[in-house]
Protein backbone atom coordinates (compact mmCIF):
# COMPACT_ATOMS: atom_id res chain seq x y z
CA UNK A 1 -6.59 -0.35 25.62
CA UNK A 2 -4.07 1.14 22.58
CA UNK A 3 -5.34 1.90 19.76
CA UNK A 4 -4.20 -1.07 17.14
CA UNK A 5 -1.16 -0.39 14.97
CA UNK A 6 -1.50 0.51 11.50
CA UNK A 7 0.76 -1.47 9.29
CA UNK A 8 1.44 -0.58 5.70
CA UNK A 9 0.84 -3.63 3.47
CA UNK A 10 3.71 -3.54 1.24
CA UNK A 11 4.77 -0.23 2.44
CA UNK A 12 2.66 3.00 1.22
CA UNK A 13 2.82 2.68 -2.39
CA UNK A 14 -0.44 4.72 -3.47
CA UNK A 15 2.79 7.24 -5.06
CA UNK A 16 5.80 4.56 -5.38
CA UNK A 17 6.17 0.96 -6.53
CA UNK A 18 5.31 -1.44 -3.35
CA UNK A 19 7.76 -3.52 -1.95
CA UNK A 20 10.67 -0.97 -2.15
CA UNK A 21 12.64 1.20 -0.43
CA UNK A 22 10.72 4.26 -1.64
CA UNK A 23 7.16 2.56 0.09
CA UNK A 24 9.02 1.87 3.23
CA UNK A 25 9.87 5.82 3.36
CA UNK A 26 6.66 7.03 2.43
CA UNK A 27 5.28 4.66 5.34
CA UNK A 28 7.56 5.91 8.01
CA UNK A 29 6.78 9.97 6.89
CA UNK A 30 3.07 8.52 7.19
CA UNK A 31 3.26 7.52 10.52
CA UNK A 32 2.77 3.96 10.70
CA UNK A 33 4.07 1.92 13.38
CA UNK A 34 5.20 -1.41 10.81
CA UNK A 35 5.71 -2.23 7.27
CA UNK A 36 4.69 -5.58 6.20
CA UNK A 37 7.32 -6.64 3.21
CA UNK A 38 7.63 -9.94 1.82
CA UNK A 39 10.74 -12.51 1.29
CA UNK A 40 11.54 -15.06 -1.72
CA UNK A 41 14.76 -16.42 -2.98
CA UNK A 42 16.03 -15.77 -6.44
CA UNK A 43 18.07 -18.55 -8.71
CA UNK A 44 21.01 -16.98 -7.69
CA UNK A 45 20.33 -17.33 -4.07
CA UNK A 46 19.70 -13.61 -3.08
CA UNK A 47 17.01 -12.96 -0.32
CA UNK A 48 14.77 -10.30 -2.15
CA UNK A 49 11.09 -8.20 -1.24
CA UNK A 50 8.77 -9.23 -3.71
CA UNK A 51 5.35 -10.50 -3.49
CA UNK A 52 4.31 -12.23 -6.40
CA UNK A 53 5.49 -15.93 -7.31
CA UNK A 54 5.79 -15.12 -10.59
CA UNK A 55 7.42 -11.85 -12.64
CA UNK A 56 7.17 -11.75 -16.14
CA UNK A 57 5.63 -15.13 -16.73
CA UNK A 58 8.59 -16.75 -14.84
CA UNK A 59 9.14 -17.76 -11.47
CA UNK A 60 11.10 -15.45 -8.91
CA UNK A 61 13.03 -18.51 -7.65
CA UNK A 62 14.03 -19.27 -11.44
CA UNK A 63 15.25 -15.67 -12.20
CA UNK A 64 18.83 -14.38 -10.99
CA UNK A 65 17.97 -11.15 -9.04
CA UNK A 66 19.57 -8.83 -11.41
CA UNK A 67 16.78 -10.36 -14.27
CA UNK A 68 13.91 -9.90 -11.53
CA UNK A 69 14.49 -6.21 -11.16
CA UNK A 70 14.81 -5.20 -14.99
CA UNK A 71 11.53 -6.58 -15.08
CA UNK A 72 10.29 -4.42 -12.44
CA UNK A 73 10.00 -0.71 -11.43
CA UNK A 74 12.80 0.88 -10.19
CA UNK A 75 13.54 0.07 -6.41
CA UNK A 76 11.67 -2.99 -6.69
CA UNK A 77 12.69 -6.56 -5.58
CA UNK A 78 15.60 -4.69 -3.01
CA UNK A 79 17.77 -6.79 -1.31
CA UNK A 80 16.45 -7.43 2.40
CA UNK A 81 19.26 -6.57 3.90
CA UNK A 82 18.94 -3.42 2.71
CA UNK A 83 15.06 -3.03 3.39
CA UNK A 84 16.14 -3.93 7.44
CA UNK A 85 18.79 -1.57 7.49
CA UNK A 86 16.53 0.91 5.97
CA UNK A 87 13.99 0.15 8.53
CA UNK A 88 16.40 -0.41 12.09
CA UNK A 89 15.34 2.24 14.60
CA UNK A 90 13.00 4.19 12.53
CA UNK A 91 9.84 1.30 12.11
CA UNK A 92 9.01 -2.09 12.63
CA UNK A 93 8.65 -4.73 10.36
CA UNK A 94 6.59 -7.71 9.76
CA UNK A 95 8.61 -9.81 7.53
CA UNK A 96 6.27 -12.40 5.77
CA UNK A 97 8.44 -15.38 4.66
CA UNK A 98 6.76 -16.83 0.91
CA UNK A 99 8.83 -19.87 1.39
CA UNK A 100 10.78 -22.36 3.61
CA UNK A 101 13.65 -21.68 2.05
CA UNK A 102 16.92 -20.05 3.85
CA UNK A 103 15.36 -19.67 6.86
CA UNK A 104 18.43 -19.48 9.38
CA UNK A 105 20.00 -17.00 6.39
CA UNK A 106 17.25 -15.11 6.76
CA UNK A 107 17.17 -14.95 10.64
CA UNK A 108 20.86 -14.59 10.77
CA UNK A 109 20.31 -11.08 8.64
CA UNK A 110 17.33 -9.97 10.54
CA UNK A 111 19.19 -10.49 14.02
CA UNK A 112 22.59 -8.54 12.68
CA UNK A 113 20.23 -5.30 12.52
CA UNK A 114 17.23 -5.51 14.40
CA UNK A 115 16.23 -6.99 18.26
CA UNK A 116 13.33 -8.91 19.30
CA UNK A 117 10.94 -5.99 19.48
CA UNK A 118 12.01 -4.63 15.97
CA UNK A 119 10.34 -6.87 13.86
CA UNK A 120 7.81 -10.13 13.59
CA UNK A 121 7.72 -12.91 11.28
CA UNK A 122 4.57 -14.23 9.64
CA UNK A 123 3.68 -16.83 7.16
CA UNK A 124 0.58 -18.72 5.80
CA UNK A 125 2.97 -21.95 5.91
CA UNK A 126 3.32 -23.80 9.08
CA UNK A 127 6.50 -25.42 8.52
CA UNK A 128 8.23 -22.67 8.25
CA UNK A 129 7.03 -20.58 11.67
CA UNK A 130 7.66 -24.00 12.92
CA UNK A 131 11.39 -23.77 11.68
CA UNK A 132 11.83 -20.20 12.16
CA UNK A 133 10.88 -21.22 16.31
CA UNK A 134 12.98 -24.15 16.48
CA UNK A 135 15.56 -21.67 15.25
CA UNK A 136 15.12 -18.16 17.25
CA UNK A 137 13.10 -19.11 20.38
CA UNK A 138 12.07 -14.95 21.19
CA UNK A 139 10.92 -14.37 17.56
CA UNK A 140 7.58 -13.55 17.38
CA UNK A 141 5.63 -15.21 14.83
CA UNK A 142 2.36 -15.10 13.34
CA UNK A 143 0.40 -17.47 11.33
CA UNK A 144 -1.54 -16.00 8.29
CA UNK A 145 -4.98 -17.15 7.50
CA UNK A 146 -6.86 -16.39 4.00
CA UNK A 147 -10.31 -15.80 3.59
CA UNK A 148 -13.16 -18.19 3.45
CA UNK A 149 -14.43 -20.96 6.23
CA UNK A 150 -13.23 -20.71 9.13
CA UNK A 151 -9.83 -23.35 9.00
CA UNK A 152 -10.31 -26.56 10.46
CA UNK A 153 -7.47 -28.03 13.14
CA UNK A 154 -6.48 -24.76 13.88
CA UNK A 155 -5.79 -25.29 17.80
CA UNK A 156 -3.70 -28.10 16.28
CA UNK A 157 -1.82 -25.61 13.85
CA UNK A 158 -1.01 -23.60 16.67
CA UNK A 159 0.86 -25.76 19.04
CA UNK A 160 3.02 -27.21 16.35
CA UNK A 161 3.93 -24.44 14.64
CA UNK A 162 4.45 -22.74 18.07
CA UNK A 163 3.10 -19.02 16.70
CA UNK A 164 2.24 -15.86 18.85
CA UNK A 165 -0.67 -14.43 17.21
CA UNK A 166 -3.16 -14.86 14.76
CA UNK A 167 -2.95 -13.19 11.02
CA UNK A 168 -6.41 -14.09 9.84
CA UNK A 169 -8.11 -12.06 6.21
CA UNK A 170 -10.42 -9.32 7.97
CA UNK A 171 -13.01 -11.22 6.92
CA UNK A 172 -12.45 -14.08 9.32
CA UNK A 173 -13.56 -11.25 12.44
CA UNK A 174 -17.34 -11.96 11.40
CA UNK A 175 -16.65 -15.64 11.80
CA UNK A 176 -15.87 -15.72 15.04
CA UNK A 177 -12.10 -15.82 15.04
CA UNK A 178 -11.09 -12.83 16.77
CA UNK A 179 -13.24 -14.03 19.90
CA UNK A 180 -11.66 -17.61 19.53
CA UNK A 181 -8.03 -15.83 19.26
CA UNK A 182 -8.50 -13.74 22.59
CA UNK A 183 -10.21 -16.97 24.40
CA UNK A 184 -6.48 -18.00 24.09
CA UNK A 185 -4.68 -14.95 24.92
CA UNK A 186 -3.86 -14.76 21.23
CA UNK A 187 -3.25 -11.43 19.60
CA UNK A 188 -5.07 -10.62 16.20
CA UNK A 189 -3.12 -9.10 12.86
CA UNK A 190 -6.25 -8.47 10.45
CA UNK A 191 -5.15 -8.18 6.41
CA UNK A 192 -6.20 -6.57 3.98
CA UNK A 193 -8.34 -3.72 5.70
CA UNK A 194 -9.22 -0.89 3.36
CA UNK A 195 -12.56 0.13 3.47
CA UNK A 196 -12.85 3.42 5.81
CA UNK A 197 -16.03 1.79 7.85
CA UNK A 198 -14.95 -1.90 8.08
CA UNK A 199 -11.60 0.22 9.64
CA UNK A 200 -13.64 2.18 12.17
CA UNK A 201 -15.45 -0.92 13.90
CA UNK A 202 -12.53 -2.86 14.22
CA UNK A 203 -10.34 0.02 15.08
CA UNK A 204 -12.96 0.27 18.06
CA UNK A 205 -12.54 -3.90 18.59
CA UNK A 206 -10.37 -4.04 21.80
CA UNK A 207 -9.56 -7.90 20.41
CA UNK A 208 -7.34 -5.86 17.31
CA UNK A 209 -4.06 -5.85 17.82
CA UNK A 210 -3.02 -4.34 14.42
CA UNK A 211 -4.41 -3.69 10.95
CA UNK A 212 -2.81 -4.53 7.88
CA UNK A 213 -3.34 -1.76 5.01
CA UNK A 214 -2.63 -0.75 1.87
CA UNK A 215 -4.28 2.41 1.93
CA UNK A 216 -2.31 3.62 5.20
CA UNK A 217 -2.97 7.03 5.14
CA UNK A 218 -6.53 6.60 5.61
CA UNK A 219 -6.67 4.21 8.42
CA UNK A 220 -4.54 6.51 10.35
CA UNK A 221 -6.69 8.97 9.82
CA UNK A 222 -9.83 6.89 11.10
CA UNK A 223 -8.07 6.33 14.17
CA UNK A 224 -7.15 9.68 14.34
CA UNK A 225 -10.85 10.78 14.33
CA UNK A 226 -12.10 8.26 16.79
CA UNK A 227 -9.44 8.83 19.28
CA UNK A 228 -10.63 12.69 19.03
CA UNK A 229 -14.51 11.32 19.43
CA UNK A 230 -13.46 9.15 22.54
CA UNK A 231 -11.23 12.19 23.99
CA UNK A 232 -13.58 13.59 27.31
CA UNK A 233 -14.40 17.11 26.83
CA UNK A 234 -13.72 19.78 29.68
């Protein structure tokens, strides 16, 4: 079986504001094979990478784009456009989408640069993986899962919103979710994995399709010392 991907959680941004164009280089010089970035819509109707709902006490989706990045660190909130462009040929992305809002926009910008293989789309809301299927039939989508009890109507979940894989919080891998996701033929995107041991046993888990990181560097070189441990000597 491969080894699971190492994704960089917000790109590698130990050195360099997350989210930016800056993380999404350092992640590529790294070695990773994807960098997770995340989408929201400003007031003005720009399609920007930031995480957080909020920036300076106000809402991203209240704040005009130009405002947003004054009140961030240099490089942050980039257009996504430019983030893909960045990104076409050189890595793979997993785009998570915050909200349900200009979904075939979005798509339509993602499919101008990058092909099926280039990139997935994951979100914790239903709705919109459900949309984003209805919409682009070979995009790969994944449905994000956050810590805690294991959810309830999740067979459910899956058929409507029509997903690919599994994102569940690392934690969820105790409970019994990365057997349930396999059962299914599911493949399993665990978030947010940065303790070096926790890495090693599930970098050994055959059921792991990918880990998401923010220390990147590390993980890769966890996998990099059990492949060498595995490797038969002469």
């Amino acid at each position: 079986m491969p080894a699971p991907l190492i994704v960089a959680h917000r790109g590698a941004w130990e050195q360099v504001p997350q989210n930016s164009p800056a993380a999404l280089e350092a992640a590529i010089e790294l070695g990773c094979e994807m960098v997770e970035l995340d989408v929201r819509t400003t007031r003005d109707r720009e399609l920007v990478v930031v995480h957080d709902a909020r920036v300076g006490g106000v809402a991203v989706s209240a704040q005009n784009a130009s405002d947003l990045r004054r009140r961030l660190a240099p490089g942050q909130a980039p257009d996504l456009e430019a983030m893909i462009e960045c990104a076409k040929g050189r890595i793979r992305l997993d785009i998570e989408l915050k909200t349900d809002d200009q979904l075939d926009r979005t798509l339509a910008i993602i499919h101008r640069h990058l092909d099926p293989s280039g990139y997935v789309v994951t979100s914790f809301l239903d709705g919109a993986l459900a949309a984003v299927r209805a919409l682009s039939a070979e995009t790969r989508t994944g449905l994000l899962i956050r810590p805690g009890r294991r959810p309830r109507r999740l067979s459910d979940r899956l058929t409507e919103a029509q997903i690919s894989f599994l994102a569940p919080h690392a934690s969820l891998a105790r409970a019994g979710l990365l057997a349930w996701a396999a059962e299914r033929g599911l493949e399993s995107f665990l978030w947010t994995v940065n303790d070096r041991r926790a890495a090693r046993t599930l970098l050994a888990d055959p059921r792991v399709t990918a880990l998401i990181t923010d220390r990147p560097g590390r993980l890769l070189q966890a996998r990099s010392e059990l492949s060498e441990s595995e490797a038969p000597t002469s």
